[in-house]
C-alpha atoms as a PDB file:
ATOM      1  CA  UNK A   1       0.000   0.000   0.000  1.00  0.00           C
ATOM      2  CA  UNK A   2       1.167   3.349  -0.682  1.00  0.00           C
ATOM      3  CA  UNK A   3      -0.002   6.019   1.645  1.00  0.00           C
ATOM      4  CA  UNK A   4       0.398   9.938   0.714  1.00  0.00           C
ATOM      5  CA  UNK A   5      -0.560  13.296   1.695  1.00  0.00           C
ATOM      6  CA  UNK A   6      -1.642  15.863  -0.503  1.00  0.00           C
ATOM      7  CA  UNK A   7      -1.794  19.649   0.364  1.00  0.00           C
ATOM      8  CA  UNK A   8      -4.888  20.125  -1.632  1.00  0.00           C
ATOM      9  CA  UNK A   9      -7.302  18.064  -3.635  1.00  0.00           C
ATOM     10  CA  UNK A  10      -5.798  18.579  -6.938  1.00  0.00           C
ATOM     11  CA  UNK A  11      -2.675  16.294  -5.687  1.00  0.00           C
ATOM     12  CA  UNK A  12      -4.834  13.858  -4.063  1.00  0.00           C
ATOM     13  CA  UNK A  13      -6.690  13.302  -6.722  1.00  0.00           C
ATOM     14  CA  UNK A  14      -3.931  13.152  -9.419  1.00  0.00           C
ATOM     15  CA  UNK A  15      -1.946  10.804  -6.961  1.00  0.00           C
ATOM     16  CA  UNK A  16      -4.921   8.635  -6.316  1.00  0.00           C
ATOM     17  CA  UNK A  17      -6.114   8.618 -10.015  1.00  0.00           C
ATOM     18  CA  UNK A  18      -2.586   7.116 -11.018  1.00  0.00           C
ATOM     19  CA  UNK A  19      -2.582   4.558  -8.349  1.00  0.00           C
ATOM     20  CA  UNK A  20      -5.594   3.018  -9.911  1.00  0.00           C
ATOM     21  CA  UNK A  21      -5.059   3.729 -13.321  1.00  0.00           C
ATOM     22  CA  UNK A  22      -2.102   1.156 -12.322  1.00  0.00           C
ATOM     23  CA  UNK A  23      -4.099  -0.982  -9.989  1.00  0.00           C
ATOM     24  CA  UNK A  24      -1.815   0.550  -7.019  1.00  0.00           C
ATOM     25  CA  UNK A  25      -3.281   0.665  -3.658  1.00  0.00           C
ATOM     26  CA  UNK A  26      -3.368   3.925  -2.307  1.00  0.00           C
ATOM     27  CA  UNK A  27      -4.541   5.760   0.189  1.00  0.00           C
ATOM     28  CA  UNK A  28      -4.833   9.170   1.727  1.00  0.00           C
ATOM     29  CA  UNK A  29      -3.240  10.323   5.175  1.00  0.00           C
ATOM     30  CA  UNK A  30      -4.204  13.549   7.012  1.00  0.00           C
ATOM     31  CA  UNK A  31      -2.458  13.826  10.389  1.00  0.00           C
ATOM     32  CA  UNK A  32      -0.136  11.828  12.006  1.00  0.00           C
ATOM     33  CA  UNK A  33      -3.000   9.886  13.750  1.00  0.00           C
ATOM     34  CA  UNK A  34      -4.377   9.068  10.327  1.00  0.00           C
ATOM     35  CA  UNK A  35      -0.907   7.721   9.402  1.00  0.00           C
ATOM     36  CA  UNK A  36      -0.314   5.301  12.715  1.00  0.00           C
ATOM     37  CA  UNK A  37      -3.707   4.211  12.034  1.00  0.00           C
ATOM     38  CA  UNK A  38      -2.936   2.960   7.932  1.00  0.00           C
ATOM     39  CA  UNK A  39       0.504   1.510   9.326  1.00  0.00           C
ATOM     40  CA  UNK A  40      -1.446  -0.270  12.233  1.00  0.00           C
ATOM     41  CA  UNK A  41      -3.749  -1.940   9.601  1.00  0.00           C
ATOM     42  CA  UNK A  42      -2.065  -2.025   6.143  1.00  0.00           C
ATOM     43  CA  UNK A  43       1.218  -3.202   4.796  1.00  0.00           C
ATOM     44  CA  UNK A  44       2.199   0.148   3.909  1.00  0.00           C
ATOM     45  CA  UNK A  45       5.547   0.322   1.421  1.00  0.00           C
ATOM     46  CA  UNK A  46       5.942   3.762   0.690  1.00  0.00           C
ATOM     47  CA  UNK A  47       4.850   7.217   1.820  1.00  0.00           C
ATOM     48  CA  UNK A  48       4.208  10.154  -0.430  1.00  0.00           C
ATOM     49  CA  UNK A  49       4.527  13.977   1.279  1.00  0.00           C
ATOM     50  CA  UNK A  50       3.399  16.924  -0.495  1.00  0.00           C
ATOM     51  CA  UNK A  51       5.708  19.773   1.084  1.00  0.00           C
ATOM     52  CA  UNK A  52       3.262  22.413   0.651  1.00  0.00           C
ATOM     53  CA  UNK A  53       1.881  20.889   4.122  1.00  0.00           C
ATOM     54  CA  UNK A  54       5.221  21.372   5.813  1.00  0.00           C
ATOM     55  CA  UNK A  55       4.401  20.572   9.467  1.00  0.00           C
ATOM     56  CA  UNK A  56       2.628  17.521   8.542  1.00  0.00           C
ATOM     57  CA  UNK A  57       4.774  16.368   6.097  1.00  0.00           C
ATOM     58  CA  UNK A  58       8.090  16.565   8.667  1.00  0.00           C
ATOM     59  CA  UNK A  59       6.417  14.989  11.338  1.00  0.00           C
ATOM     60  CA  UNK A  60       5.406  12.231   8.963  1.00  0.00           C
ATOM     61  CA  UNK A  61       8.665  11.599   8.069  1.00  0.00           C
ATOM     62  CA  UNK A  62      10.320  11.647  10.865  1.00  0.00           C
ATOM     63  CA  UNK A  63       8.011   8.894  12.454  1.00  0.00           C
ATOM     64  CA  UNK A  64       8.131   6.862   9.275  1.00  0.00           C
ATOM     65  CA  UNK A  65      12.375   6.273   9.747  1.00  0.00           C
ATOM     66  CA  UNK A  66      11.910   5.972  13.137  1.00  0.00           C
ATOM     67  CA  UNK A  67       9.501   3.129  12.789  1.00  0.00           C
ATOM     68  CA  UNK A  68      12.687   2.025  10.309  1.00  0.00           C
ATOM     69  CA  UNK A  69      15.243   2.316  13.020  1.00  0.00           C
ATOM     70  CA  UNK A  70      12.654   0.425  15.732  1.00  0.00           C
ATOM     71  CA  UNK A  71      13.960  -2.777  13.189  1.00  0.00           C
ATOM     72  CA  UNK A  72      10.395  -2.741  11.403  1.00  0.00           C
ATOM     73  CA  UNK A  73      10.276  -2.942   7.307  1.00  0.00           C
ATOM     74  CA  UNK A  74      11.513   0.058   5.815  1.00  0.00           C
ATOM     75  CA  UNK A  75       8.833   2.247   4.417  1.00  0.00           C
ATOM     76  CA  UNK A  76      10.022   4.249   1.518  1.00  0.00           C
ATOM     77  CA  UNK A  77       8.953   7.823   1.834  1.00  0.00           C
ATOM     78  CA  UNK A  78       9.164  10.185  -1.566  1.00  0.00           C
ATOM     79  CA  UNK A  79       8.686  14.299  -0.896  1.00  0.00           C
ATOM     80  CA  UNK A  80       7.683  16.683  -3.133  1.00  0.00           C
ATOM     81  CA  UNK A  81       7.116  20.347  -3.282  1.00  0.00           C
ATOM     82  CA  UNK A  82       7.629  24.110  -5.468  1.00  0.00           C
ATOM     83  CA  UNK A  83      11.119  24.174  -6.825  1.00  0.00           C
ATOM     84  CA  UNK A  84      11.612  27.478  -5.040  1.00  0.00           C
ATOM     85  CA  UNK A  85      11.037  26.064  -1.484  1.00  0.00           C
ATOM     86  CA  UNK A  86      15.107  24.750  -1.591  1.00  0.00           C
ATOM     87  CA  UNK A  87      15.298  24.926   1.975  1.00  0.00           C
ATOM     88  CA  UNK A  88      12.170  22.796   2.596  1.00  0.00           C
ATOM     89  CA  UNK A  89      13.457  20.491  -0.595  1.00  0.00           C
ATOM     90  CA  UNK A  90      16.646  20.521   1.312  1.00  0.00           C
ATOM     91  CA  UNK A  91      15.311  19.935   4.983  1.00  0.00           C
ATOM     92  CA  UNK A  92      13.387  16.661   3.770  1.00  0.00           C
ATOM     93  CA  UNK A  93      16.581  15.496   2.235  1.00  0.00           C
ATOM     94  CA  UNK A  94      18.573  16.178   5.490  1.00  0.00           C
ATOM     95  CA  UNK A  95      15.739  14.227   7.470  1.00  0.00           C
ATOM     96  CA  UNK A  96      16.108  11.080   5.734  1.00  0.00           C
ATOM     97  CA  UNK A  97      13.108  11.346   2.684  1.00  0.00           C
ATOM     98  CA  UNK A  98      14.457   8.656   0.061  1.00  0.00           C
ATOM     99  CA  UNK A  99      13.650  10.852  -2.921  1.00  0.00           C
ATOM    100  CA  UNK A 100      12.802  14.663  -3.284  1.00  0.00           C
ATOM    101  CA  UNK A 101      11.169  15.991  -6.344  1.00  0.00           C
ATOM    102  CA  UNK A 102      10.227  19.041  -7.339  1.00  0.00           C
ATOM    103  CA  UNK A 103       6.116  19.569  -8.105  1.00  0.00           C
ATOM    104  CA  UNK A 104       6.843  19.771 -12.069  1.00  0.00           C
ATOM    105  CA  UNK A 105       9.067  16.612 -11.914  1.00  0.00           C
ATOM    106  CA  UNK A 106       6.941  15.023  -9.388  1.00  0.00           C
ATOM    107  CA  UNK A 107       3.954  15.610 -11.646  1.00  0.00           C
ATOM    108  CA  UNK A 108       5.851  14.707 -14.962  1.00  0.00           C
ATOM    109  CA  UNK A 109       7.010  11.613 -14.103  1.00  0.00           C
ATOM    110  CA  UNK A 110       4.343  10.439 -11.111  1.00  0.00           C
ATOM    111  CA  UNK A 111       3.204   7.360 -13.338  1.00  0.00           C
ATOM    112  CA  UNK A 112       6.968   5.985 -13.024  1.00  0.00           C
ATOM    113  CA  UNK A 113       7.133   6.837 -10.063  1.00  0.00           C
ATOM    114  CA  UNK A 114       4.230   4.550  -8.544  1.00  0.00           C
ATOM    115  CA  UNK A 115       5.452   1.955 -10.835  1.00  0.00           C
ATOM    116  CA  UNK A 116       8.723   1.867  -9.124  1.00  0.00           C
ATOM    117  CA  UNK A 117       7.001   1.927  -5.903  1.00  0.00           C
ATOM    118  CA  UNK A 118       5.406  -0.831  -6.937  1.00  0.00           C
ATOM    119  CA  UNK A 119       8.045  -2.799  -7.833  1.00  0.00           C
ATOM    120  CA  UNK A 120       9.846  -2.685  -4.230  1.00  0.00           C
ATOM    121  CA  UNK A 121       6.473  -3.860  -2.556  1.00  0.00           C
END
């Protein structure tokens, strides 16, 4: 299962319609709450975070690789935001996010990127 959040419901719903335009599960998380729940009842294999919900998105990540480092399966997490945020690009590199695209190349090449997603499940 991939999990993601989406700042708005343009991204959710281009994120989502890819995932079952490939026959990906996929589902949405909201708060961290939201996310504990989906890892307590799915066997989630990657995590999508739309940097244009900052807070969220950090505190996401940061319990995703520490769920890694507690010796569970690593979840891969993919970030994503405007190309003029570097710092935020930057700051989800620093705290551990396995990929970090920019929107345009997020958005340009989102149907690879599910498929490799899918591939490491």
């Amino acid at each position: 299962m991939i999990l993601y959040l989406a700042a708005d419901l343009l991204w959710a719903s281009k994120i989502k319609g890819v995932a079952d335009s490939l026959g990906l599960p996929a589902r949405p998380v909201r708060s961290l709450e939201m996310l504990e729940a989906r890892l307590a009842d799915s066997p989630v294999s990657a995590l999508l975070l739309d940097l244009d919900k900052p807070d969220e998105a950090m505190t996401m990540l940061a319990r995703v690789k520490s769920i890694a480092q507690e010796g569970a399966r690593p979840i891969r997490v993919l970030a994503f935001g405007p190309h003029v945020a570097k710092d935020l690009l930057q700051q989800a590199r620093d705290a551990g996010a396995d990929q970090v695209f920019t929107r345009g190349s997020f958005d340009h090449n989102l149907p690879d990127i599910m498929l490799a997603l899918a591939s490491r499940q």
